[in-house]
Structures are given as structure tokens and as C-alpha cells.
C-alpha atoms as a PDB file:
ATOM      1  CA  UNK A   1      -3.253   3.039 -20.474  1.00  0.00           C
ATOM      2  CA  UNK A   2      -1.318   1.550 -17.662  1.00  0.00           C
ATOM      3  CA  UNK A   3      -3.244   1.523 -14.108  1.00  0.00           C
ATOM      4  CA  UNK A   4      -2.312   1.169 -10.347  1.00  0.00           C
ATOM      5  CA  UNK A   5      -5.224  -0.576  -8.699  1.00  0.00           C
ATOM      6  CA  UNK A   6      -5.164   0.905  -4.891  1.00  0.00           C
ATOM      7  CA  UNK A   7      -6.826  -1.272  -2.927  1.00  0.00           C
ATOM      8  CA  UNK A   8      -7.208  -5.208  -4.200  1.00  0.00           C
ATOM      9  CA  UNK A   9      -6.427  -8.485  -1.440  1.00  0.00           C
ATOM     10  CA  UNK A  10      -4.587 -10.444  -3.937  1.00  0.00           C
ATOM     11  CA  UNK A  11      -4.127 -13.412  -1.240  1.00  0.00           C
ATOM     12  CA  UNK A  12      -7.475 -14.635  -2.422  1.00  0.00           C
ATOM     13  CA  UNK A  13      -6.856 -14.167  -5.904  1.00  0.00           C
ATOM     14  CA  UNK A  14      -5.628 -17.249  -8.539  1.00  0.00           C
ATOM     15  CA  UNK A  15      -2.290 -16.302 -10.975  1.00  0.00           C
ATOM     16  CA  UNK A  16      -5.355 -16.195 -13.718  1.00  0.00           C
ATOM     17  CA  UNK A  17      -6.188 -13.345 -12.258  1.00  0.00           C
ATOM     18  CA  UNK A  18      -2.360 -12.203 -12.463  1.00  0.00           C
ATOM     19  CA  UNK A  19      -2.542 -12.539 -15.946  1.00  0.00           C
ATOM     20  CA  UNK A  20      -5.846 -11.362 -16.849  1.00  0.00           C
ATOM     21  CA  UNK A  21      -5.099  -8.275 -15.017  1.00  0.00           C
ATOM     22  CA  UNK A  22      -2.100  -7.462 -16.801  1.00  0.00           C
ATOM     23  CA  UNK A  23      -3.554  -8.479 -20.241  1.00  0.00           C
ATOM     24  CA  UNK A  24      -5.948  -5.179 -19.465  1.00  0.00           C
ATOM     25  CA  UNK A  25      -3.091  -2.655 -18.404  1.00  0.00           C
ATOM     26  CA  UNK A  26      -2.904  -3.225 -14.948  1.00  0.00           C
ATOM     27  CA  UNK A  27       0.798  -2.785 -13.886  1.00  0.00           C
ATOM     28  CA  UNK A  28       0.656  -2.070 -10.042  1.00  0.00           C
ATOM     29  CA  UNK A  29      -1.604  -3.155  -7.360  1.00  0.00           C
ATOM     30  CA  UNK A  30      -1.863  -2.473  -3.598  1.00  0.00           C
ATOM     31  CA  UNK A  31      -3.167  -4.813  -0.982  1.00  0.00           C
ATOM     32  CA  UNK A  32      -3.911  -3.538   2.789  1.00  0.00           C
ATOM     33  CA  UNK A  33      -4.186  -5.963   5.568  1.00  0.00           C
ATOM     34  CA  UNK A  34      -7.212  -8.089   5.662  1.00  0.00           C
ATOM     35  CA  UNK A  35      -9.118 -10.426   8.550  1.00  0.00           C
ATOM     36  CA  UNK A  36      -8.687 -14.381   7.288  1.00  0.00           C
ATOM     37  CA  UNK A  37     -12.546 -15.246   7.605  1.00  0.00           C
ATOM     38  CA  UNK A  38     -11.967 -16.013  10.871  1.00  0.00           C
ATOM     39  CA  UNK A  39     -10.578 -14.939  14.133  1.00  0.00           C
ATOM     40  CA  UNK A  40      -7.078 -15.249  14.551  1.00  0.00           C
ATOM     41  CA  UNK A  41      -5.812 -16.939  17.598  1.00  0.00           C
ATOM     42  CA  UNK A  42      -2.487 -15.586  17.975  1.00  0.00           C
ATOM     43  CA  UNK A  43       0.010 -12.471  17.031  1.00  0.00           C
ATOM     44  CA  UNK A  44       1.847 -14.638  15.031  1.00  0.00           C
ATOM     45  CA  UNK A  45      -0.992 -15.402  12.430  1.00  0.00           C
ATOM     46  CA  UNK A  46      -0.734 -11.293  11.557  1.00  0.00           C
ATOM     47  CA  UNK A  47       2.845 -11.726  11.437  1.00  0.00           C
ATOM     48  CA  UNK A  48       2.922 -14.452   8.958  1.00  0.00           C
ATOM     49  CA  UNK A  49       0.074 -13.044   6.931  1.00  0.00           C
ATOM     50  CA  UNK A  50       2.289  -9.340   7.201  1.00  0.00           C
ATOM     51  CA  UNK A  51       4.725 -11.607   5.553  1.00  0.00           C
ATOM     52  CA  UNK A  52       3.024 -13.158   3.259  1.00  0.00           C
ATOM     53  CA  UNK A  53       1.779  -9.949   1.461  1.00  0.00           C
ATOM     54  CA  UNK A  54       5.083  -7.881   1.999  1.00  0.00           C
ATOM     55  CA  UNK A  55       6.860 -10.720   0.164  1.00  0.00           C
ATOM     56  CA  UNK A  56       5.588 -13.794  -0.952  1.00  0.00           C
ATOM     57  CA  UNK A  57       2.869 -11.617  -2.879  1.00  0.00           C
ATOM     58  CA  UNK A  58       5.231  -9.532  -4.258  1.00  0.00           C
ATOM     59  CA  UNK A  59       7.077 -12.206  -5.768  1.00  0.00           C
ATOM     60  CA  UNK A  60       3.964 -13.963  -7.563  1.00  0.00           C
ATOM     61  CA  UNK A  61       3.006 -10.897  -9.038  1.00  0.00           C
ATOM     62  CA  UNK A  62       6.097 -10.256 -10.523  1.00  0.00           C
ATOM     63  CA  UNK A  63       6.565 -12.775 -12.343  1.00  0.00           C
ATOM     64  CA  UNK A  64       3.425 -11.845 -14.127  1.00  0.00           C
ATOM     65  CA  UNK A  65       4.892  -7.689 -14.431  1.00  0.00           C
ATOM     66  CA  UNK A  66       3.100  -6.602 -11.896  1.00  0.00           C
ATOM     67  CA  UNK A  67       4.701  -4.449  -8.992  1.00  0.00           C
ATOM     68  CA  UNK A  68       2.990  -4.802  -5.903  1.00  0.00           C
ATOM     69  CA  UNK A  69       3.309  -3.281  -2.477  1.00  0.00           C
ATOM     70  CA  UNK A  70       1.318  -3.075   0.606  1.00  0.00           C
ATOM     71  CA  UNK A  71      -0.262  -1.736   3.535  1.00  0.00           C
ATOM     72  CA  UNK A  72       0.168  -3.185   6.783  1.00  0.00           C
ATOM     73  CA  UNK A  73      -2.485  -2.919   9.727  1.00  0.00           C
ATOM     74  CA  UNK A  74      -4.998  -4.571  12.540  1.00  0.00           C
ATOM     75  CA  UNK A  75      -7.959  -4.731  10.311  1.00  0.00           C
ATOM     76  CA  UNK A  76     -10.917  -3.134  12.172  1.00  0.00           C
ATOM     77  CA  UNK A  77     -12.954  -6.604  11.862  1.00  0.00           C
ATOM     78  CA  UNK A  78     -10.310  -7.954  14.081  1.00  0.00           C
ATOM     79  CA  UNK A  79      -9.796  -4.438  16.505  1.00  0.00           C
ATOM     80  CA  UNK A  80     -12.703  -5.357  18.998  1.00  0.00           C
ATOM     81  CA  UNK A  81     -10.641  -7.619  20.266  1.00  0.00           C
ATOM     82  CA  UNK A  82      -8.392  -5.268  22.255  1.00  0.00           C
ATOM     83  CA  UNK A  83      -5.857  -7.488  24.027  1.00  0.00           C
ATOM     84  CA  UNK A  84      -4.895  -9.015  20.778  1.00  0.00           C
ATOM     85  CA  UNK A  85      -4.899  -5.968  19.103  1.00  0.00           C
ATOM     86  CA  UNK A  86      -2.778  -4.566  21.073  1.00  0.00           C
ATOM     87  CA  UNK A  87      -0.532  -7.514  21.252  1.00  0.00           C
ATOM     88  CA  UNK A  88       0.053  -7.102  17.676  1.00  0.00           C
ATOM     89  CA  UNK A  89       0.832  -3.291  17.511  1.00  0.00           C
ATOM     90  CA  UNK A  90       3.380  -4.187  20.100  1.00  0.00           C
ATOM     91  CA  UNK A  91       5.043  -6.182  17.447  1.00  0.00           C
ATOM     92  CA  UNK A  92       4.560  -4.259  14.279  1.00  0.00           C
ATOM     93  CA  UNK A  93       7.105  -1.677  13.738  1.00  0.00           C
ATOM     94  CA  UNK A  94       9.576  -4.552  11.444  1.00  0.00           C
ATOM     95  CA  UNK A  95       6.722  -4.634   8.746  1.00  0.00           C
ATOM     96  CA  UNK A  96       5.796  -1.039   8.751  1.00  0.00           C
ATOM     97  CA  UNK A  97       9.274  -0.349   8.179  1.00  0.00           C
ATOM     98  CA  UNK A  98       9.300  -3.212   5.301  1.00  0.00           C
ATOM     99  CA  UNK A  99      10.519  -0.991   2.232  1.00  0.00           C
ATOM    100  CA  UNK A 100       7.260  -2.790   0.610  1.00  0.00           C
ATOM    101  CA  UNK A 101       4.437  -0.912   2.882  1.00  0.00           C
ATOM    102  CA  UNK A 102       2.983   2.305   1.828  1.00  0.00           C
ATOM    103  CA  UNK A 103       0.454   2.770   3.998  1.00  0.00           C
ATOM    104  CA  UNK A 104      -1.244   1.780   7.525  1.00  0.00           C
ATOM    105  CA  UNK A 105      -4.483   0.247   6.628  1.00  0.00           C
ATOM    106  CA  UNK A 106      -7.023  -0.656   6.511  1.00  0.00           C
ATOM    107  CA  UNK A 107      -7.725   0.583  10.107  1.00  0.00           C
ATOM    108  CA  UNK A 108     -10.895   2.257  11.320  1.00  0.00           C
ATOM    109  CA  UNK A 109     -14.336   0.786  11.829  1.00  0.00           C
ATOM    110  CA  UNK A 110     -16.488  -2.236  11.418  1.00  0.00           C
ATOM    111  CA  UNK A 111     -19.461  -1.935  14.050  1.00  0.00           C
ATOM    112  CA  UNK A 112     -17.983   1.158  15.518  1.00  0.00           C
ATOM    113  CA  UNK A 113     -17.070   0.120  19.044  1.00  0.00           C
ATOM    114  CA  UNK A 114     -15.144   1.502  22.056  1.00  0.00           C
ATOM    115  CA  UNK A 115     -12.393  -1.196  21.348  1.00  0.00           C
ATOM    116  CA  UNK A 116     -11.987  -0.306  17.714  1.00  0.00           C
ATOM    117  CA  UNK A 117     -12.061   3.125  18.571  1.00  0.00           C
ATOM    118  CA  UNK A 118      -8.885   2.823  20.670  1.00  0.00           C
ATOM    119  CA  UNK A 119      -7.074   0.622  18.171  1.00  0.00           C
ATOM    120  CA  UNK A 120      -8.212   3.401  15.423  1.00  0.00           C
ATOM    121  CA  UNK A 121      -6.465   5.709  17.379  1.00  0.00           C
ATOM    122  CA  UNK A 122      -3.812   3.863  18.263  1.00  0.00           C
ATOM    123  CA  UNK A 123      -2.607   3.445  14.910  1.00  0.00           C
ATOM    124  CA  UNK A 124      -3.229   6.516  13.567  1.00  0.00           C
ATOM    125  CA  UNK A 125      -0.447   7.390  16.192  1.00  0.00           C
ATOM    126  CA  UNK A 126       1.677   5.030  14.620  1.00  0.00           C
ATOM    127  CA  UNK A 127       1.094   6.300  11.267  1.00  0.00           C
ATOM    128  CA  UNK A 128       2.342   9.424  12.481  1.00  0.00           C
ATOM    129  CA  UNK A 129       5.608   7.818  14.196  1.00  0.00           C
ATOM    130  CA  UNK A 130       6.263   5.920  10.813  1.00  0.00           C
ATOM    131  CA  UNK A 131       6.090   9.006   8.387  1.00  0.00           C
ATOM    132  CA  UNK A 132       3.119   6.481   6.759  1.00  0.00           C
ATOM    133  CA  UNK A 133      -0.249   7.759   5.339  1.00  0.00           C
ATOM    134  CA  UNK A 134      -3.311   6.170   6.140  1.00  0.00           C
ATOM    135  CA  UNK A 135      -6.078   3.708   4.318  1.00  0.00           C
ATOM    136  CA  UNK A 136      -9.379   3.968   6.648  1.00  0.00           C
ATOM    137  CA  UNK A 137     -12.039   1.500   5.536  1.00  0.00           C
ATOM    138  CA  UNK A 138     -15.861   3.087   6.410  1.00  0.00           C
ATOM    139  CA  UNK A 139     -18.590   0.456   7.875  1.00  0.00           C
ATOM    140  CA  UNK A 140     -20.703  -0.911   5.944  1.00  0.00           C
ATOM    141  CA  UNK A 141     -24.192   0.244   6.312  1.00  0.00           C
ATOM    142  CA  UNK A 142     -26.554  -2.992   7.839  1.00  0.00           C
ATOM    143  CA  UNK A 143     -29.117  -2.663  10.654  1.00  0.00           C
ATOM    144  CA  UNK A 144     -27.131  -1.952  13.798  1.00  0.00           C
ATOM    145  CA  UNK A 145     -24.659  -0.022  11.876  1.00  0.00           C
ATOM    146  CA  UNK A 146     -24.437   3.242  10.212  1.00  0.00           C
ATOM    147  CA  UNK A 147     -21.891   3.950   7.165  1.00  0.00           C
ATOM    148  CA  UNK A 148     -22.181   7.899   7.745  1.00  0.00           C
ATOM    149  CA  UNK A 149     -22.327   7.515  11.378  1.00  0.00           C
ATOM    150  CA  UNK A 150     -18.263   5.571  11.023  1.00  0.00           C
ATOM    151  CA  UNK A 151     -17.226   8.426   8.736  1.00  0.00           C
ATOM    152  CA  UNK A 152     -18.675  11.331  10.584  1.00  0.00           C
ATOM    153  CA  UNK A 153     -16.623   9.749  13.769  1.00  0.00           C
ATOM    154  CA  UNK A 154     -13.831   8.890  11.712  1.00  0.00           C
ATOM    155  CA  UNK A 155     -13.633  12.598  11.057  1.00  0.00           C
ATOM    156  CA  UNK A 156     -14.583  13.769  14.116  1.00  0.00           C
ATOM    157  CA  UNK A 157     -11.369  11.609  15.619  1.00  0.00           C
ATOM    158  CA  UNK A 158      -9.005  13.160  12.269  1.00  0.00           C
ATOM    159  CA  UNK A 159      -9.723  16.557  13.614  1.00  0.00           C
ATOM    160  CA  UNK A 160      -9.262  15.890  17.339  1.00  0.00           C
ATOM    161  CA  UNK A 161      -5.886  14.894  16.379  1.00  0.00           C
ATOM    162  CA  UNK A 162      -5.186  17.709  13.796  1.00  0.00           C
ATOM    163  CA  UNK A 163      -4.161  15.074  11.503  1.00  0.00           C
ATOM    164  CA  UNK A 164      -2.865  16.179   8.304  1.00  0.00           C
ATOM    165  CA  UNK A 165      -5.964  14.821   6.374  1.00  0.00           C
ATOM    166  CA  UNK A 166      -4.028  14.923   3.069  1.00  0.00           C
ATOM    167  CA  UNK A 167      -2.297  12.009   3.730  1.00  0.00           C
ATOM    168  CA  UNK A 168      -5.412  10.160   4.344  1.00  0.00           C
ATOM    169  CA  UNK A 169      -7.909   8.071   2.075  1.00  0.00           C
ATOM    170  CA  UNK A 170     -11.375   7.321   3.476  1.00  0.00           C
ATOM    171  CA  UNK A 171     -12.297   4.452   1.847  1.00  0.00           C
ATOM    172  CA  UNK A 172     -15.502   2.814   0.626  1.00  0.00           C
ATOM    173  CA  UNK A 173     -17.685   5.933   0.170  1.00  0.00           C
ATOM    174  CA  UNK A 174     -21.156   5.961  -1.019  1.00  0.00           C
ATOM    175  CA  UNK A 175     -23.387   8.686  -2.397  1.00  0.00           C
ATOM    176  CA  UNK A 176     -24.399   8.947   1.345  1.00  0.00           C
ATOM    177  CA  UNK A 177     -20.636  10.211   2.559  1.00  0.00           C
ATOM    178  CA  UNK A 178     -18.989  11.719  -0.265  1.00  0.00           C
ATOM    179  CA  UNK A 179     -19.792  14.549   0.947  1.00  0.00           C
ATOM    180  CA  UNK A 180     -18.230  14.335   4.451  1.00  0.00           C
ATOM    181  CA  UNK A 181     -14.770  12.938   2.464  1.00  0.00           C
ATOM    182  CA  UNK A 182     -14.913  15.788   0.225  1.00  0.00           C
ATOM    183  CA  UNK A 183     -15.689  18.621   3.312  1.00  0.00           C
ATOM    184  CA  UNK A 184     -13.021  17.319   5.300  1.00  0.00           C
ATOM    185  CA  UNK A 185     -10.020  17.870   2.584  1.00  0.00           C
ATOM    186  CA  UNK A 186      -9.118  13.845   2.991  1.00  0.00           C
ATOM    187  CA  UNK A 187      -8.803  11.662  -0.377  1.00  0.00           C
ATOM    188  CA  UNK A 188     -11.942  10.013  -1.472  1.00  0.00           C
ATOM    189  CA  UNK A 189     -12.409   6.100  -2.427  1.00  0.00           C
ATOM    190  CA  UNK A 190     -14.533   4.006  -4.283  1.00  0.00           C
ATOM    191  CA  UNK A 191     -14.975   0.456  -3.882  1.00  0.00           C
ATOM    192  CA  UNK A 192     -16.692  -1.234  -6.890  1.00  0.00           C
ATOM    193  CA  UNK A 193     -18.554  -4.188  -6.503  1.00  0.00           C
ATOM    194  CA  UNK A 194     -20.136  -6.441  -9.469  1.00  0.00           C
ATOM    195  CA  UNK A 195     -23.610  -6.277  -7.381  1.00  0.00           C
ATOM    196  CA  UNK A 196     -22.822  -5.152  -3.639  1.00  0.00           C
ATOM    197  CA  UNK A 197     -21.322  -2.176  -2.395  1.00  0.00           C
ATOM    198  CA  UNK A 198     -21.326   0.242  -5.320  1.00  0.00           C
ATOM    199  CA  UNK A 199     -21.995  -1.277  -8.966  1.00  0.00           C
ATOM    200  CA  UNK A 200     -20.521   0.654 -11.717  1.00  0.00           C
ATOM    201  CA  UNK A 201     -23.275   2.966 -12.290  1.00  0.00           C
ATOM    202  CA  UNK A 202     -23.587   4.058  -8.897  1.00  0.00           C
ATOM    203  CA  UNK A 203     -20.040   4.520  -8.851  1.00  0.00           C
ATOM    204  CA  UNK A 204     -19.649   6.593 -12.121  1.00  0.00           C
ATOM    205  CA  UNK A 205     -23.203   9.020 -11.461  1.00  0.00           C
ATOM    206  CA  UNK A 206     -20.722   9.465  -8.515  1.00  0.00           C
ATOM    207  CA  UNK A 207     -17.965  10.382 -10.276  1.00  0.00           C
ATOM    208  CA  UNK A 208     -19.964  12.588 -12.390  1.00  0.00           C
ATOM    209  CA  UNK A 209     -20.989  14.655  -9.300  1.00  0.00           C
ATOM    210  CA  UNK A 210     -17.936  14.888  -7.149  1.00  0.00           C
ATOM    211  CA  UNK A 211     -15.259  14.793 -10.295  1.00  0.00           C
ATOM    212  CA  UNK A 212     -12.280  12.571 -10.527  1.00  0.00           C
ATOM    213  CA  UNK A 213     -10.315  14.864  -7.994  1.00  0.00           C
ATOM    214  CA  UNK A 214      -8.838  13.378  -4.880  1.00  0.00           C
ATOM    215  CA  UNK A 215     -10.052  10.071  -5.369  1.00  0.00           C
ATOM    216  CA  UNK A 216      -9.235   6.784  -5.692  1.00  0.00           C
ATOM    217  CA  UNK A 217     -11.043   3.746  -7.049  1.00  0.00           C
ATOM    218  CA  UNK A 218     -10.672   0.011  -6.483  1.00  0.00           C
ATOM    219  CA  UNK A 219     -12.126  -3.612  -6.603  1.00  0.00           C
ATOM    220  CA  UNK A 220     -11.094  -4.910  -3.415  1.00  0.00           C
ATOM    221  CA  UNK A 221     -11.675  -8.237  -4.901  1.00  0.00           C
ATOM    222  CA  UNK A 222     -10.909 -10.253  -2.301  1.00  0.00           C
ATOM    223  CA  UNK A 223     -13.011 -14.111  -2.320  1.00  0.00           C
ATOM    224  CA  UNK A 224     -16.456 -13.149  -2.183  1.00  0.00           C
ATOM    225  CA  UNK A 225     -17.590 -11.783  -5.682  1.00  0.00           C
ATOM    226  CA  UNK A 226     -15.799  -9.351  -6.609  1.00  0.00           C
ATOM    227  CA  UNK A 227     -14.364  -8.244 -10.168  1.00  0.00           C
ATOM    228  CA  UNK A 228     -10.054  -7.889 -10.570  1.00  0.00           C
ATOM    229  CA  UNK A 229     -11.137  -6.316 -13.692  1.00  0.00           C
ATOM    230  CA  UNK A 230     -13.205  -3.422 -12.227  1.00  0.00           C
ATOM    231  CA  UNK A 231     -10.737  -0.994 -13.255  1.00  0.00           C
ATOM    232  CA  UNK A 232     -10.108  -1.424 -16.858  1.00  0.00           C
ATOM    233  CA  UNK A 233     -13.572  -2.168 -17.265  1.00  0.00           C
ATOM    234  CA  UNK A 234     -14.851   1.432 -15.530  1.00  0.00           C
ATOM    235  CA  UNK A 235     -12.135   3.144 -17.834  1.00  0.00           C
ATOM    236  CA  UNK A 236     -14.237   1.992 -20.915  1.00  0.00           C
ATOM    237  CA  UNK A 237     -17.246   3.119 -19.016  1.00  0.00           C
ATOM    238  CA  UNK A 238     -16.142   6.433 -17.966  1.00  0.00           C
ATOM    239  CA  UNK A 239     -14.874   7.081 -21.550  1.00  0.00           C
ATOM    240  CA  UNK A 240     -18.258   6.150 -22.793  1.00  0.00           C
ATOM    241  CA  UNK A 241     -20.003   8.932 -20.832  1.00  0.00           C
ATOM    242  CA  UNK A 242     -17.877  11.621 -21.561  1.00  0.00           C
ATOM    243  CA  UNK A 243     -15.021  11.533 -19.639  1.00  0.00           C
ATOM    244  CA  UNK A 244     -11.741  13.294 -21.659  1.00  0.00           C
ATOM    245  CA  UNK A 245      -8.707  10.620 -21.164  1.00  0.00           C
ATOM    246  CA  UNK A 246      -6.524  12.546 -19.216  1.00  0.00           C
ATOM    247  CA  UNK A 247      -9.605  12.703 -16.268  1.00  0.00           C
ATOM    248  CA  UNK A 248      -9.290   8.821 -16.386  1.00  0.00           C
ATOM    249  CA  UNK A 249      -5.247   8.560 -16.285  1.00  0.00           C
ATOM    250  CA  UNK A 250      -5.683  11.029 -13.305  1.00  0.00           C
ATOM    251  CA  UNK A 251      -8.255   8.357 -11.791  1.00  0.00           C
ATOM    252  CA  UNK A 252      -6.941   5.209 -12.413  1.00  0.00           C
ATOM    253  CA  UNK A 253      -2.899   6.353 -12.299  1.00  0.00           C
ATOM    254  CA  UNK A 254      -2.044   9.358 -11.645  1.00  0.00           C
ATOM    255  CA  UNK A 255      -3.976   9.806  -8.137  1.00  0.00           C
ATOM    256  CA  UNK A 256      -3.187   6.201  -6.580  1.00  0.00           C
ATOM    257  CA  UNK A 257       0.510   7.427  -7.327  1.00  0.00           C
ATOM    258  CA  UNK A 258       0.639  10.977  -5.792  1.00  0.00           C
ATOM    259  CA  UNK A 259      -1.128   9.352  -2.692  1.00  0.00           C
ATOM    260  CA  UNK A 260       1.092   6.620  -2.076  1.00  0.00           C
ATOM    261  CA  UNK A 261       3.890   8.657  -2.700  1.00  0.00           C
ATOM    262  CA  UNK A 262       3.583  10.205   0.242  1.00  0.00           C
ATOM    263  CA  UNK A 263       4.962   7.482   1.831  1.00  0.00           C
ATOM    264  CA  UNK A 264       8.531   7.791   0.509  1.00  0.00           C
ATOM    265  CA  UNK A 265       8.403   4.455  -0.813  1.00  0.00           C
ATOM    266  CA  UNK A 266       5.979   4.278  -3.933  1.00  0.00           C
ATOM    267  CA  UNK A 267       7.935   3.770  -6.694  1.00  0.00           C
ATOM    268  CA  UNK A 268       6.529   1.275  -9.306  1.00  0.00           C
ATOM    269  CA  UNK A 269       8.387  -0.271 -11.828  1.00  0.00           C
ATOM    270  CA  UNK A 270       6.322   0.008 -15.066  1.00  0.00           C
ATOM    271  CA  UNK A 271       8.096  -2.280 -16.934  1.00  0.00           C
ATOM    272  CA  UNK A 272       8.083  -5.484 -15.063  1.00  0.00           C
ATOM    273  CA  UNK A 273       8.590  -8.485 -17.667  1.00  0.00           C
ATOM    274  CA  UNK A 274       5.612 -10.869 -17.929  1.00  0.00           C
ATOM    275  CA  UNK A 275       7.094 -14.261 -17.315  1.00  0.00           C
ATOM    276  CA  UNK A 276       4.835 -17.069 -19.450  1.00  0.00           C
ATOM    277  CA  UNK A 277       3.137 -19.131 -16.734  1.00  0.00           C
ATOM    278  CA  UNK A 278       4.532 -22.684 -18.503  1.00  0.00           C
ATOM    279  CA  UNK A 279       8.248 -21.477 -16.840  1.00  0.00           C
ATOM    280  CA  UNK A 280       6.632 -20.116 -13.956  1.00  0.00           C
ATOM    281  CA  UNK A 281       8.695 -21.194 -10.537  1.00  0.00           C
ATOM    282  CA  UNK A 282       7.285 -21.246  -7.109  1.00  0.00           C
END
């Protein structure tokens, strides 16, 4: 079965990866904006990394037959800082017009501030200007933050807008806000995590509650540990405990692809060749 993995930061990744991932039937990937692991000191050092994943990416992961796109954003870890913030928005129309971005995101929260509030909003405007859908990324839960707390306001902020929540994906859900996802009409995801986050289990007792509708999973698997073969692997799982093939090809293809769709400029070439990594050119 071939799969689209929604949500993975391939900058961190090695081309092993590349190739591992396309040994198991992976033939498209997404990858939103991400913070660097530090904070940026400048507009520019968006820009370049806007670049860097609108093209460079693209190119390395073709030449191992994988089509990759991706969403372009200020990442809520970097949104509390408001001047830069905005600094950037001022500057990002070019790359969400790229034909290569499918999506704003991630935006949203991190420790659910004023300042990331306003940048939230801010480019859930733009989202709207661009004819783009949206990738939020929920907090994660720690002692001074709340993961339902994010997603109830995330909500709360979708509704004050009236916007169209079908075009949106709330992402990193637990068993603690699927149900606010699911109540609120907007696409479901599932980040899956060797250890943190949600393991497999977790995520497939999930997926046995909630059903494989309007929802997306993904590894993220961006440099801390983290698994670029989450998805085949969960496929064997799923099948395992009873779920009929065509509820996994709706899961792992079928639902990344009517979501990004929606941005007009999904369309992923499925038969990408795989170029041997001994002729492999930089």
C-alpha cells in the first residue's frame, strides 16, 4: 500500500531515512514549518528555512521517489515573540503562494499566551486570504500548561471567526481532546511517538474508539526520537487488530489526500523513480 505521511520535519532527517521510508511504501510526505532549536534572530532565517523546505527538500526527496510538499508558517514556539512574528507575516505571502505549500501550519499554541494568540489569529486570517487550509499543532500537556485548555481555545477562536472548520486539522490529539476535535466537525490528528506523546497503543485503542474518519496520523519525526517508520509500522498493527484494509488506505492515504486537496495544489506524483544513492547528485 502506498502512504502519504502528513506531518514529518524531514530537515532533521538523513537520506537513510529517504530510503528506508520508501522501501516501506511511503511515496509522499508533508513537512510544516518548524522552530530551529533555537530562537531565530532575524526574518530572514524563516525565509531561508521557507526555502529550504519548499525546495531544497523537495529535491532530496525526489531523488529517492518521494513527492514532497509543505506547509509554511510562524511556528507557535516562535509566536511569543510578537515583533518578529509579525515581521515575518509581513514578508510571507511569496512562499504561501509557492505552488509547493498546502497548508499554513503549524500555527496555534505552545504555552498559550496573549502574543501567540494574536499571531494564531493573525494567520488564520491569512489562511483565509490565501484559499490555504490550516495545520494547528495543540500544546503539549506539562505543569503550567494544559493540552485541552489550547484546544478548547483553539476552538473557541475557530468559532469566533466562523471558520470553515473542514479545512482544518487539529493536530496532536490525545485521548484527553479527541473529543473536542471530533465535536467541533475539524479533522483529527495523531502524532505517534516511539515513547512520548502517544505510543502506538495509545494511538490505535484511539483509533478503535473514534474510527479512522476525519483523521490523520503522523510521526513528526523531527531530531529528538522519533520513528520515520511510524506509519507503515501502525498499518501492520492496525491490520493485526482487526482493522479491514480499506479503513487503513482511508487512514494512511486516502484522508491526508482529500485534506490537502483542499488546497488546490495537492497533487502527488505516485510514481517518482527511486534514484540509487551511489549516482545520487547534490
Amino acid at each position: 500500500m502506498k502512504i502519504i505521511e502528513p506531518h514529518i520535519h524531514m530537515f532533521s532527517r538523513t537520506t537513510d531515512d529517504y530510503q528506508a521510508m520508501y522501501e516501506h511504501g511511503i511515496r509522499v510526505v508533508v513537512e510544516p514549518s518548524f522552530w530551529l532549536g533555537a530562537p531565530r534572530s532575524c526574518a530572514g532565517s524563516f525565509y531561508d528555512n521557507f526555502q529550504l523546505i519548499l525546495e531544497f527538500e523537495t529535491t532530496r526527496a525526489s531523488r529517492f521517489g518521494i513527492d514532497h510538499y509543505a506547509c509554511i508558517s510562524v511556528n507557535p514556539k516562535e509566536a511569543d515573540n510578537l515583533k518578529l512574528a509579525r515581521e515575518v507575516l509581513a514578508g510571507i505571502g511569496p512562499y504561501l503562494d509557492h505552488p509547493r505549500c498546502v497548508a499554513v501550519g503549524e500555527i496555534g499554541f505552545n504555552r498559550i499566551t496573549r502574543n501567540e494568540e494574536k499571531v494564531f489569529q493573525e494567520q488564520l486570517e491569512l489562511s483565509l486570504e490565501k484559499g490555504l487550509p490550516v495545520l494547528i499543532h495543540s500544546p503539549h500537556d506539562t505543569p503550567e500548561v494544559s493540552k485541552r485548555d489550547g484546544v478548547e481555545r483553539t476552538v473557541s477562536i475557530l468559532r469566533e471567526m466562523n471558520y470553515p472548520m473542514e479545512r482544518v486539522v487539529i493536530d496532536h490529539n490525545t485521548e484527553n481532546t479527541m473529543d473536542l476535535a471530533r465535536k467541533c466537525g475539524a479533522w483529527a490528528g495523531l502524532t505517534i511517538y516511539p515513547y512520548s506523546k502517544l505510543d502506538p497503543p495509545r494511538a490505535l485503542e484511539i483509533l478503535k474508539r473514534w474510527g479512522v474518519e476525519h483523521t490523520l496520523i503522523n510521526s513528526s519525526a523531527d531530531w529528538g526520537v522519533s520513528d520515520p517508520l511510524t506509519l507503515p509500522r501502525m498499518s501492520r498493527l492496525l491490520v493485526e487488530n482487526g482493522f479491514r484494509a480499506d479503513q487503513v488506505e482511508q487512514l494512511l492515504f486516502q484522508n491526508p489526500l482529500d485534506f490537502y486537496a483542499q488546497s488546490g495544489r495537492f497533487h502527488p506524483d505516485l510514481e517518482l523513480p527511486f534514484i540509487h544513492p551511489n549516482v545520487y547528485q547534490r
